[in-house]
Each structure stands twice: as C-alpha cells, then as structure tokens.
Protein backbone atom coordinates (compact mmCIF):
# COMPACT_ATOMS: atom_id res chain seq x y z
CA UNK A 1 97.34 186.86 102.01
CA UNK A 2 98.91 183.71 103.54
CA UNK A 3 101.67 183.42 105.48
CA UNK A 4 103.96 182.11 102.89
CA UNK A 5 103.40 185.50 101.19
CA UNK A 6 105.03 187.06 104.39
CA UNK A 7 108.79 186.88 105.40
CA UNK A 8 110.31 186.48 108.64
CA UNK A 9 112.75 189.52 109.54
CA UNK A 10 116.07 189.31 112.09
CA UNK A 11 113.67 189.57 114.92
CA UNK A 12 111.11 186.95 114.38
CA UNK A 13 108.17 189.15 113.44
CA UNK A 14 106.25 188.78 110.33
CA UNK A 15 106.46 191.82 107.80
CA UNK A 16 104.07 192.15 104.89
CA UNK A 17 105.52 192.75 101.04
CA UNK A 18 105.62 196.38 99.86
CA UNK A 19 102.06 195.58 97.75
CA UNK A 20 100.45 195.26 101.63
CA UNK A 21 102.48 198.63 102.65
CA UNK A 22 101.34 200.21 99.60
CA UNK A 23 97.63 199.89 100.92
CA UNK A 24 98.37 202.39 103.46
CA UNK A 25 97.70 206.31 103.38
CA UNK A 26 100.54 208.29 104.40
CA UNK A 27 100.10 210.19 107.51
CA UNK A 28 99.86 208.90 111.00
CA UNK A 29 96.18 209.07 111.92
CA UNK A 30 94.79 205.94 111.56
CA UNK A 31 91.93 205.75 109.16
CA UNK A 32 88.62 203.72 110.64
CA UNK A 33 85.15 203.20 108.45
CA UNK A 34 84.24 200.94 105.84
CA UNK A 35 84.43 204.02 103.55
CA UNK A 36 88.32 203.95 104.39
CA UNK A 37 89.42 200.93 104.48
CA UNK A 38 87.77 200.31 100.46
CA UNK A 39 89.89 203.20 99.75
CA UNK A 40 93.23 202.15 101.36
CA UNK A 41 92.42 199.44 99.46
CA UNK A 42 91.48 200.65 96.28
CA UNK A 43 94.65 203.25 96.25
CA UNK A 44 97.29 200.54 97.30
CA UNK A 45 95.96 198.40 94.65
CA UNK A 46 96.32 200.78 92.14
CA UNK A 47 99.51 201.87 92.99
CA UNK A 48 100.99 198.15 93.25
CA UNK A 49 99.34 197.37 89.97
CA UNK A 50 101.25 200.03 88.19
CA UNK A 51 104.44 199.37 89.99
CA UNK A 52 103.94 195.83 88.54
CA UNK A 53 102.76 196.50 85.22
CA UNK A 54 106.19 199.25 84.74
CA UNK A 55 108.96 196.88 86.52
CA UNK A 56 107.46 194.56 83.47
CA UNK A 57 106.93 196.27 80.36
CA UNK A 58 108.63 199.54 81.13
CA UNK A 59 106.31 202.56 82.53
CA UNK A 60 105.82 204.59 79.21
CA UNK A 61 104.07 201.54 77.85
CA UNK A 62 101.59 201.06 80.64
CA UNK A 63 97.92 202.47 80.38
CA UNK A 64 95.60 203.32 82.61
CA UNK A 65 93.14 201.18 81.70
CA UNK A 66 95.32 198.06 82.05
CA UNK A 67 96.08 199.50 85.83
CA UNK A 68 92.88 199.84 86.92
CA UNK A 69 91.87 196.23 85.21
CA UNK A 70 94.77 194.82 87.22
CA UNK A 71 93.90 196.45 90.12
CA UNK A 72 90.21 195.43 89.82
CA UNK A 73 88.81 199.13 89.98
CA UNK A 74 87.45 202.06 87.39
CA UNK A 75 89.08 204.99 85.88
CA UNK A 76 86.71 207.06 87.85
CA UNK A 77 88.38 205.63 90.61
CA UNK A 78 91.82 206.20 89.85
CA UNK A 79 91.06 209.68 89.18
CA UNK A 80 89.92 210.02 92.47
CA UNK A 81 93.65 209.35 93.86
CA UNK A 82 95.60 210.75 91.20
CA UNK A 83 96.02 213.23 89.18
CA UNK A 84 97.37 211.12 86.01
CA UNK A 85 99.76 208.13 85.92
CA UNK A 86 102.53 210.26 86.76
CA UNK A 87 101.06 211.18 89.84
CA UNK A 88 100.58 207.57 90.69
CA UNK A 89 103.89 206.87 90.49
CA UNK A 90 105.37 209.33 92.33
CA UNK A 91 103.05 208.84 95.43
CA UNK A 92 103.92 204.72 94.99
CA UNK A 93 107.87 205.77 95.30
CA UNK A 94 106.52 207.98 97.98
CA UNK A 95 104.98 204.88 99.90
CA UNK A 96 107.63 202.43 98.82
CA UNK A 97 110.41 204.90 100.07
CA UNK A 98 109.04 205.15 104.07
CA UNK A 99 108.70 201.54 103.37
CA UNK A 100 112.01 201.17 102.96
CA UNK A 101 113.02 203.72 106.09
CA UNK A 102 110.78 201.89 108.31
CA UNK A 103 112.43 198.34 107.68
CA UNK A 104 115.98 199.86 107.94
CA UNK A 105 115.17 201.74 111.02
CA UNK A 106 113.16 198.99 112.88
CA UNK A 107 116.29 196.60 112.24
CA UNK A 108 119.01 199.51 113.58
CA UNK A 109 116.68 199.52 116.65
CA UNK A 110 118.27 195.55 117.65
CA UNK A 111 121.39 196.45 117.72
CA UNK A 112 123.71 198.91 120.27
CA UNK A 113 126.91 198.75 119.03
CA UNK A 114 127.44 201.39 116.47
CA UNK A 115 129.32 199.01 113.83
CA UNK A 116 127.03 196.63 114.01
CA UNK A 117 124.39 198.92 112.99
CA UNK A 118 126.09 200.07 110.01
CA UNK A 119 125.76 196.25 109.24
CA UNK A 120 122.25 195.41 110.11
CA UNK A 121 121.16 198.93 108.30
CA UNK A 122 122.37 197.96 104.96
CA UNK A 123 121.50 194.09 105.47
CA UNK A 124 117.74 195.60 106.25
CA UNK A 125 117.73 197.77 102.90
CA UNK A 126 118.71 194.52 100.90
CA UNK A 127 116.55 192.51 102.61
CA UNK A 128 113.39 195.47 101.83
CA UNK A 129 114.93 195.56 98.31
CA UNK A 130 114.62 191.78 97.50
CA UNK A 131 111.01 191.74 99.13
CA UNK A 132 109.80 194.00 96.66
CA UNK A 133 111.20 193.21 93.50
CA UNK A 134 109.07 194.93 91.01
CA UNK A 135 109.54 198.31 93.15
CA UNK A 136 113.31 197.85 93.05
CA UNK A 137 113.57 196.87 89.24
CA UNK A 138 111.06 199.77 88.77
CA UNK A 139 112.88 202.37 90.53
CA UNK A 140 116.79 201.33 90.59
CA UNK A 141 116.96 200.56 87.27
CA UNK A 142 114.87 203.65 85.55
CA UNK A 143 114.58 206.29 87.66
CA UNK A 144 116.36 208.58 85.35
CA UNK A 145 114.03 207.78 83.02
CA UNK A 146 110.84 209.13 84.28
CA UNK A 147 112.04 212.84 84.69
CA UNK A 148 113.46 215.21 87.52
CA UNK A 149 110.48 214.98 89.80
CA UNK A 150 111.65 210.88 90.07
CA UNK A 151 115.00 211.70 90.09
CA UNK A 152 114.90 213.96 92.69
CA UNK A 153 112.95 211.85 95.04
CA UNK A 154 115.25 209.21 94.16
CA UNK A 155 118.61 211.56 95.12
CA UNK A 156 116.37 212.98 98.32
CA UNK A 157 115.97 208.77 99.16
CA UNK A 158 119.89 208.48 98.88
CA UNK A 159 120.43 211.50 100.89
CA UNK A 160 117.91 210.14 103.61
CA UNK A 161 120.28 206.74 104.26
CA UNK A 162 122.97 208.57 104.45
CA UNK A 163 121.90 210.61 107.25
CA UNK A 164 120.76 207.07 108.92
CA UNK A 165 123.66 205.86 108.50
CA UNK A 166 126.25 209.09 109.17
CA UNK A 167 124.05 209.15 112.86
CA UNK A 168 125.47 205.55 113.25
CA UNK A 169 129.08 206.74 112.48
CA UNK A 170 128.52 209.70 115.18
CA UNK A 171 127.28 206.75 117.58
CA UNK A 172 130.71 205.51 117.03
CA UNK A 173 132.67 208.64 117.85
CA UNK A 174 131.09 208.29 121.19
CA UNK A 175 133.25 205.08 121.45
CA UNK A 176 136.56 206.51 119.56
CA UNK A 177 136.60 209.90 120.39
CA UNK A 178 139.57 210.37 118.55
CA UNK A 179 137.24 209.30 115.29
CA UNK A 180 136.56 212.74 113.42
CA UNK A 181 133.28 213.97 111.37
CA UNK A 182 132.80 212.44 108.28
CA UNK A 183 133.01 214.89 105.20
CA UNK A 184 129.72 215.51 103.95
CA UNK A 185 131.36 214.85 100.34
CA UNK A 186 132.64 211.53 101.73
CA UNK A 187 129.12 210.70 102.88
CA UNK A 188 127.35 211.14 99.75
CA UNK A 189 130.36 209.04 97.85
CA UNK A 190 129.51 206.34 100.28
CA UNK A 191 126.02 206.39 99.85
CA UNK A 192 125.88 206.83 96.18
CA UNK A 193 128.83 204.10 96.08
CA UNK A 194 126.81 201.50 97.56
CA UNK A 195 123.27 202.41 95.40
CA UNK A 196 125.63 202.13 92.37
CA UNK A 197 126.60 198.42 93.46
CA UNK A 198 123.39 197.50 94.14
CA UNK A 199 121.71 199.32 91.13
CA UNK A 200 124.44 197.46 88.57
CA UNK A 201 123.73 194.31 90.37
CA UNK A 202 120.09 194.25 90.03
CA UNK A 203 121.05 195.40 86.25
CA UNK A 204 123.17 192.37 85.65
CA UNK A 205 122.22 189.65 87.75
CA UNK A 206 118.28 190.39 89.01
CA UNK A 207 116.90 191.42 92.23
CA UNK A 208 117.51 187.62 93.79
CA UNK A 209 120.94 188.47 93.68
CA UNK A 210 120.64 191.33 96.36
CA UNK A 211 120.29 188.85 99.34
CA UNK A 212 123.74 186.95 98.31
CA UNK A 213 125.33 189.88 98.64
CA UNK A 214 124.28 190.84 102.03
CA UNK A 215 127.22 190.46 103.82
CA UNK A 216 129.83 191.14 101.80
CA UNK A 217 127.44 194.89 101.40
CA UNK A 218 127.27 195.07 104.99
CA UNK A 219 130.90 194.80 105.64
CA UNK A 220 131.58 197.57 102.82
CA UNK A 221 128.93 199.85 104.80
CA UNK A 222 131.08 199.70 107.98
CA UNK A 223 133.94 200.34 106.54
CA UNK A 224 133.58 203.24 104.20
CA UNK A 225 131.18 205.01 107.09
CA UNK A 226 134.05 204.32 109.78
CA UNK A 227 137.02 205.67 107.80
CA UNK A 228 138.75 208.25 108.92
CA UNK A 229 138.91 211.20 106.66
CA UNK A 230 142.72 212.31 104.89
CA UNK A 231 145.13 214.77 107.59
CA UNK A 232 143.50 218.05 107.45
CA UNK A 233 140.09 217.36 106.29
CA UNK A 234 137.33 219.02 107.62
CA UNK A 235 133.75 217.68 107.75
C-alpha cells in the first residue's frame, strides 16, 4: 500500500483505511510468527472482501466462493475463521466498529476544552466514515436488513458514542457547574439524531458527501450535547 492509499488525520500522522485495520485480530497481545502474520492477513482479507462485495451487490447476493476469490484464499480457509458468512460479517462490523472508536478517541485526545471535543469527536467519526466507504454503505444503509444480531451491534455502536460523547458534556459541567446531567433519553435522541442525518445522507447523496458536512455536524454535536435539559428534569 502506497502512501496515496493513506490519509493524513488533524494531527499529521498517517492512518491506514479500514481494509488495513481489518487485518488485525482483536485482542491486545500482539501476534509475532510467520504463521500469524499469513493469518492476520488471510482473515482481514476475507473480511474486507466481503465488506466490498455486500456494500456492492447487497450481502444476500454474495457467495462464498466469490469472497474467498476476491480475497485470494480457499474455502478451507475461510472456514477456518468463520463459522459461515454470517459470522464473517459480524466479526468485520466487530473490527470496523473499534475502528471507528479508536479514530474518534485518538482525535478527542488533541483537544482540552470540552466543546471543542464534542466537535473534533463527530468531525473524527465522519472523517472514519468517508475513509471506509464500502463499510459505511454496508452497515448504515442495511443494517436492519441482516437480522437482530446486526442490529443490535449496530444500536450497542450508537450507545457506545454516546457515552464518548455524554463524558465530554460532564467535562463541561466541570466548567459550568450550574450545567445539569443530561437525560439519558436526551442522550440517545442525540445520538440516534445525528446517525439518522448521516445514515439519510449517505442514502441520498453517497458517502463523499459525509466530509462536506463536517462542520455544520460538528456544530449540531455541541449543541444538542450542551443543552440544558427542560425545569424539572432529571437525568
């Protein structure tokens, strides 16, 4: 992979694509061996390849021998990472998920000021979004589709950025004490409000769209997640 293949983020370091971060096993031990690093491979490849093959033709119409021919491997060896395609695609939204955690979270590191990370939090996601464009068509635009198991990953994802970013609205009730809790009902309309945007964005317009959008998104972030709830609310 070239460097044109890799984008620059806020802070000057070069990131690789989500088909690179698929290559990795979860966990954090790091995995050494020759043996290892041809299955990193072999399992990232396979997981990008479906990814690919869905976000194009839709996932019920992919088969497994057109993932491992992508992917440049056997269907002995996909068995010996998955289960079945389902389970291929769930440990891909699996990967592609802390992918998406780990961009948002290294970008909230830059910043001190609370509002600001509100801003560079949902700036990050977009930016994670548009660098993996057959995950996000993939996954924003069908999740539903693909059964509870998908779905509920998919809600548990949603309910993961809100914590991120509900941690950044207590960050800012250290500044503005008088600032109270944040319903949990008001955090989850928040965070599904802004997944809806982007979702019916990516719907309408395409994935390129998600960068242009970036600040205006941003802006919205910081201002629904430093609200102030209604007189006699409780969190």
């Amino acid at each position: 992979m070239d460097d044109s293949q890799i984008r620059p983020a806020p802070d000057g370091a070069l990131r690789p694509p989500l088909s690179e971060f698929l290559g990795q096993l979860p966990g954090s031990r790091a995995q050494t061996g020759e043996r290892e690093e041809v299955l990193r491979s072999q399992r990232g490849r396979l997981m990008a390849a479906l990814v690919e093959l869905s976000s194009e033709r839709g996932y019920e119409a992919v088969s497994i021998i057109e993932i491992v021919t992508l992917a440049g491997t056997s269907k002995r060896t996909f068995y010996e990472h998955f289960a079945d395609k389902n389970d291929c695609l769930l440990q891909a939204f699996d990967l592609a998920e802390a992918f998406l955690v780990q961009t948002v979270e290294n970008d909230l590191a830059m910043f001190e000021d609370p509002a600001q990370r509100v801003a560079a939090g949902m700036r990050a996601y977009l930016r994670a979004l548009s660098e993996a464009p057959e995950f996000t068509r993939l996954f924003l635009s069908e999740t539903s589709a693909y059964g509870p198991p998908l779905a509920e990953r998919w809600a548990r994802a949603l309910d993961r950025f809100g914590e991120v970013m509900e941690q950044r609205r207590e960050k800012l009730r250290e500044t503005d004490p008088e600032l109270p809790p944040l319903p949990a009902m008001q955090v989850r309309a928040a965070t599904a409000g802004l997944s809806e945007l982007i979702r019916l964005t990516v719907f309408r317009e395409g994935v390129a769209a998600l960068e242009g959008m970036a600040d205006d998104m941003a802006e919205l972030a910081v201002t629904l997640f430093s609200a102030r709830p209604q007189p006699g609310r409780e969190a």
